[in-house]
Protein backbone atom coordinates (compact mmCIF):
# COMPACT_ATOMS: atom_id res chain seq x y z
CA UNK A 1 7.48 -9.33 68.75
CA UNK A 2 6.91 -6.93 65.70
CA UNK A 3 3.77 -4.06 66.13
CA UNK A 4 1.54 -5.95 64.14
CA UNK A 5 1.81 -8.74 66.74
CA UNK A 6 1.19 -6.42 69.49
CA UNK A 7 -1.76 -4.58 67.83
CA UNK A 8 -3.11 -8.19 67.01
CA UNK A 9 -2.28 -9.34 70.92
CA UNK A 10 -3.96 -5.74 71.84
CA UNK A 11 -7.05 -6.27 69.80
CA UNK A 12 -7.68 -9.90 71.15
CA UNK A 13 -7.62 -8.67 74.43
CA UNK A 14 -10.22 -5.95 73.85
CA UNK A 15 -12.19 -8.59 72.14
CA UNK A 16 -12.36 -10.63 75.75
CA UNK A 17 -13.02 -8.18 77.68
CA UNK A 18 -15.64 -6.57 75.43
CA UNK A 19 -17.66 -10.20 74.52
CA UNK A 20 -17.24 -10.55 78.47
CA UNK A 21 -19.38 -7.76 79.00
CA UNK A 22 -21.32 -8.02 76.13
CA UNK A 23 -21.99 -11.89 75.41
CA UNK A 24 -23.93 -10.66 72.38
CA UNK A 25 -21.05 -9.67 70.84
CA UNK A 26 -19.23 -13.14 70.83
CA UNK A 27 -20.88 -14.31 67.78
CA UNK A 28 -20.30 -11.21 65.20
CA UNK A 29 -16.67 -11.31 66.75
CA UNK A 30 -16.22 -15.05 65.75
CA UNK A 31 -17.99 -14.15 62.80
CA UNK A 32 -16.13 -10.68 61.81
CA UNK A 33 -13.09 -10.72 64.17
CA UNK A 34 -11.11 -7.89 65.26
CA UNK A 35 -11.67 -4.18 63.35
CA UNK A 36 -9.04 -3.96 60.35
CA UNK A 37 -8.33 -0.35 60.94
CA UNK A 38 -4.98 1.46 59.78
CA UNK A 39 -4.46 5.07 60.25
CA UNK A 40 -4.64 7.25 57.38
CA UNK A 41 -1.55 9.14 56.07
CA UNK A 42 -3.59 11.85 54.97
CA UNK A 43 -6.07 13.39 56.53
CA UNK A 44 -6.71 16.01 54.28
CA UNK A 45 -8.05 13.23 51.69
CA UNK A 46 -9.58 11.41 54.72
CA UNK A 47 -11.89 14.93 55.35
CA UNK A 48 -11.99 15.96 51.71
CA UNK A 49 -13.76 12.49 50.66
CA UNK A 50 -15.98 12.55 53.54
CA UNK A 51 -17.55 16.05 52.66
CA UNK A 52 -17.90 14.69 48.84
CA UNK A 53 -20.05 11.88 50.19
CA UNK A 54 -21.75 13.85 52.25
CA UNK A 55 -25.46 12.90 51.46
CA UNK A 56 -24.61 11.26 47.98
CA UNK A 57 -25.22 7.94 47.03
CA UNK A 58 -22.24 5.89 46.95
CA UNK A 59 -21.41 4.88 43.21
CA UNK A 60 -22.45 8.73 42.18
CA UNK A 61 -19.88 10.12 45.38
CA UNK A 62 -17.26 8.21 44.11
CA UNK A 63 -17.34 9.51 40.53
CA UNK A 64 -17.75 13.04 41.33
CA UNK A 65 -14.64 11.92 44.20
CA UNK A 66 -12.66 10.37 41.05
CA UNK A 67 -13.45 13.50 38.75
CA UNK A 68 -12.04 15.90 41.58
CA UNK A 69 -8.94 13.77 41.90
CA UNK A 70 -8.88 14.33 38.05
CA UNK A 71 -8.14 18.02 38.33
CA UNK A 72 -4.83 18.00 40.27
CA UNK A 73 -2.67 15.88 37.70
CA UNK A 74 0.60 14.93 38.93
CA UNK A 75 0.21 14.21 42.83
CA UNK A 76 -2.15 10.94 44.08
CA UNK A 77 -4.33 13.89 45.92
CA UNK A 78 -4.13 17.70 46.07
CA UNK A 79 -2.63 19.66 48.87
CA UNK A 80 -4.83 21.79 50.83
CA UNK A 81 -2.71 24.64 49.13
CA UNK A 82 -3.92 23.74 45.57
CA UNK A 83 -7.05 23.01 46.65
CA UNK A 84 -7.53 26.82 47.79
CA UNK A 85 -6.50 28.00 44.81
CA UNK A 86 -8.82 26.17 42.33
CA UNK A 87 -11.70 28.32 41.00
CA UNK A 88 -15.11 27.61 42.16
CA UNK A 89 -16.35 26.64 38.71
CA UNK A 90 -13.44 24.20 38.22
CA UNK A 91 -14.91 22.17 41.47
CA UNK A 92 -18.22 22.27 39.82
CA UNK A 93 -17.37 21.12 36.85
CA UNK A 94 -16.45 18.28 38.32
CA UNK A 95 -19.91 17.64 39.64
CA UNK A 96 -19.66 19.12 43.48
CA UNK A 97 -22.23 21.35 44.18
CA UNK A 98 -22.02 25.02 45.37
CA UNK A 99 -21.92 24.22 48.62
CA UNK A 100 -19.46 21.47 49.03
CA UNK A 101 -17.39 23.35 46.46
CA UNK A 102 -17.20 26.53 49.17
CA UNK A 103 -17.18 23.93 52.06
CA UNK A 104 -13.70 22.06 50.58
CA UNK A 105 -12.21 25.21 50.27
CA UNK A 106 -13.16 25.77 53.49
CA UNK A 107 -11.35 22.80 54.48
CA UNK A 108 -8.02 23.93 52.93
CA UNK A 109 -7.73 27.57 54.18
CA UNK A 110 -8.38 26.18 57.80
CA UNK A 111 -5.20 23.52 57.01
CA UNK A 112 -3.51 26.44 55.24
CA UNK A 113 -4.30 29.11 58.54
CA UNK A 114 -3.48 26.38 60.95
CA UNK A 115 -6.94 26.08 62.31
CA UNK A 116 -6.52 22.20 61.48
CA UNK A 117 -2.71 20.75 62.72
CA UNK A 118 -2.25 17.04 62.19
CA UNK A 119 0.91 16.93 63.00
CA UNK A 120 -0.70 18.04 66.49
CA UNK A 121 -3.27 15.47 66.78
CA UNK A 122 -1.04 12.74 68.62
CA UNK A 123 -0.98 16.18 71.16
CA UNK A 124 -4.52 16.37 71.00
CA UNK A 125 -7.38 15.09 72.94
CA UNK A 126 -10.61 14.03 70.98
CA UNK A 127 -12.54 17.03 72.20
CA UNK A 128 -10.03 19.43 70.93
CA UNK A 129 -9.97 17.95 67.52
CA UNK A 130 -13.47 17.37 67.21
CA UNK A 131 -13.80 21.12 68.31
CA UNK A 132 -11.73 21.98 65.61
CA UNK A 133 -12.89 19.94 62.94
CA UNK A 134 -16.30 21.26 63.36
CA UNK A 135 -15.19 24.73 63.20
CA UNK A 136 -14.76 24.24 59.24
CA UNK A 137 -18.33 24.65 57.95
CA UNK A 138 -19.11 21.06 55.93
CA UNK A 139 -17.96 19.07 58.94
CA UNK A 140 -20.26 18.42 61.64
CA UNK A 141 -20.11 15.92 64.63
CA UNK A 142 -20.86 12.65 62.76
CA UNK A 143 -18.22 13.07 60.33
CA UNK A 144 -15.84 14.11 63.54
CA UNK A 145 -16.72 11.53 65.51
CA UNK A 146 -15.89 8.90 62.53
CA UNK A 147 -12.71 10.44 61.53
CA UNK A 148 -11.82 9.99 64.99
CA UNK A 149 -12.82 6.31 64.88
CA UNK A 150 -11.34 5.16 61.33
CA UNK A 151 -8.59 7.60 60.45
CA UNK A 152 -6.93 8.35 64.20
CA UNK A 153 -7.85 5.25 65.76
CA UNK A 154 -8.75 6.81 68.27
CA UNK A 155 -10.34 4.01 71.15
CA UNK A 156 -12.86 5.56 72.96
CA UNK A 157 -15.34 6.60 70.37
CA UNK A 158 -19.42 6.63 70.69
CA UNK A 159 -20.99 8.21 67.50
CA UNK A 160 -24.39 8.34 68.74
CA UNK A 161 -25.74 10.13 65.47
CA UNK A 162 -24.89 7.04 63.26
CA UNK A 163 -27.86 5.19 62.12
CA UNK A 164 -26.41 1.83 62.14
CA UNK A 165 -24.96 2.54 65.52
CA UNK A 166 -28.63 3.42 66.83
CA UNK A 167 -29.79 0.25 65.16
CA UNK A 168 -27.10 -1.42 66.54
CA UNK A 169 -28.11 -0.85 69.71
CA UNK A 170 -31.47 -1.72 69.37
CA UNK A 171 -30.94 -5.27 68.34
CA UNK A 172 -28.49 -5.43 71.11
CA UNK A 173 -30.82 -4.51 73.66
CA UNK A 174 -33.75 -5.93 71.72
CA UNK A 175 -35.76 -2.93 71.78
CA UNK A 176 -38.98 -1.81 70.14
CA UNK A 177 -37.49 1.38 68.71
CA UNK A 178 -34.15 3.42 68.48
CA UNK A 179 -32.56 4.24 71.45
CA UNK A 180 -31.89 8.34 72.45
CA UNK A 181 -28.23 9.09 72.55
CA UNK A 182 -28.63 9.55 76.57
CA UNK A 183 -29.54 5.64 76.91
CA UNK A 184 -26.70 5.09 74.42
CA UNK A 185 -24.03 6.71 76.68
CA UNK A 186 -25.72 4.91 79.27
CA UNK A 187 -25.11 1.45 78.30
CA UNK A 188 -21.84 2.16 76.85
CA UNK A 189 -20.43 2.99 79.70
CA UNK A 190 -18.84 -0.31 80.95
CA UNK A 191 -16.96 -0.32 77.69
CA UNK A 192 -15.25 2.66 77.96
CA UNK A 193 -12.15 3.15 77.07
CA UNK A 194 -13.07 0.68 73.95
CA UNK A 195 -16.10 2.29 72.94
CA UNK A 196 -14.36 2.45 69.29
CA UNK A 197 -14.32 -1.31 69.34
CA UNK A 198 -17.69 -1.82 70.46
CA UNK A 199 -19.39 0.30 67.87
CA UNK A 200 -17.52 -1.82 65.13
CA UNK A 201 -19.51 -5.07 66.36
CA UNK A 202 -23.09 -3.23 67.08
CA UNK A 203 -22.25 -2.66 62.70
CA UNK A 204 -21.08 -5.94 62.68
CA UNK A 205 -24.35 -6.69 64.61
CA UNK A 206 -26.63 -5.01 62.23
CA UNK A 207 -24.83 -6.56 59.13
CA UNK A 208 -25.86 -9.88 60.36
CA UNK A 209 -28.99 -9.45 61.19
CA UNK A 210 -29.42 -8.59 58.29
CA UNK A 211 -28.48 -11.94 56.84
């Protein structure tokens, strides 16, 4: 069989045993199916983008995202090296603010130092990256945690500071308010080591809900 078969034969299984656990889950998976994640090929772009949406609504992050892309003619996306060596009024020009103007560049020097490896994450356990990711000012647990998730694929993955995951959970467990992240760990527990999986239906969840 080719890898896409396996991954699809690997997924289905982790569907079972996940909607055997969690019944609730049968219907988004029906509904949704399996997570249609691919690993990035560049995770530079993968944390660069994230720190431009930082706190931005989505249609105005994705033009200042598309005017940054803009400066570096000649390559799909920057390397961290170019990156570093762009003036701080050239990023704001192009509609990033102070901040996430110091906080890319930020980003690139600890590529550029070797603070941030990917060619060591396979080497890597999720604590070590995530302690090194939020090392680089800009980057904080949430945006760690979903890196993890949607650009290493990593399986094992509870972002407890997500919104939708909290909400999520609360429509899972039909309960009056949001859960802490203690009860969160709690109940995820039986799902370990496909935490990553779960979290996609408790979004899945929410989406219907929502109708």
């Amino acid at each position: 069989p080719d890898l896409m078969s396996l991954i699809s034969e690997e997924r289905r299984q982790v569907a079972a045993r996940l909607c055997e656990i969690e019944p609730r889950f049968l219907p988004v998976h029906r509904l949704y199916g399996p997570p249609p994640w691919r690993r990035t090929t560049n995770s530079f772009r993968s944390l660069s983008r994230a720190i431009i949406y930082q706190q931005v609504a989505g249609a105005a992050a994705a033009a200042v995202f598309r005017r940054f892309r803009r400066l570096y003619p000649g390559s799909p996306f920057p390397t961290p090296a170019r990156v570093a060596a762009t003036p701080p009024e050239e990023l704001r020009a192009a509609g990033l603010s102070r901040q996430k103007a110091a906080y890319l560049r930020d980003l690139a020097e600890a590529y550029l130092s070797g603070a941030i490896r990917p060619r060591r994450f396979n080497d890597l356990g999720d604590g070590e990256i995530r302690a090194a990711l939020t090392a680089v000012r800009g980057i904080g647990p949430w945006t760690a945690d979903i890196f993890l998730m949607f650009d290493l694929l990593r399986p094992d993955v509870l972002p407890v500071g997500d919104y939708g995951i909290q909400q999520g959970f609360q429509i899972l467990l039909d309960l009056e308010a949001l859960p802490d992240a203690a009860a969160m760990r709690r109940h995820a527990e039986s799902w370990r080591p496909h935490r990553s999986h779960a979290c996609w239906y408790l979004w899945r969840l929410l989406e219907h809900s929502r109708g």
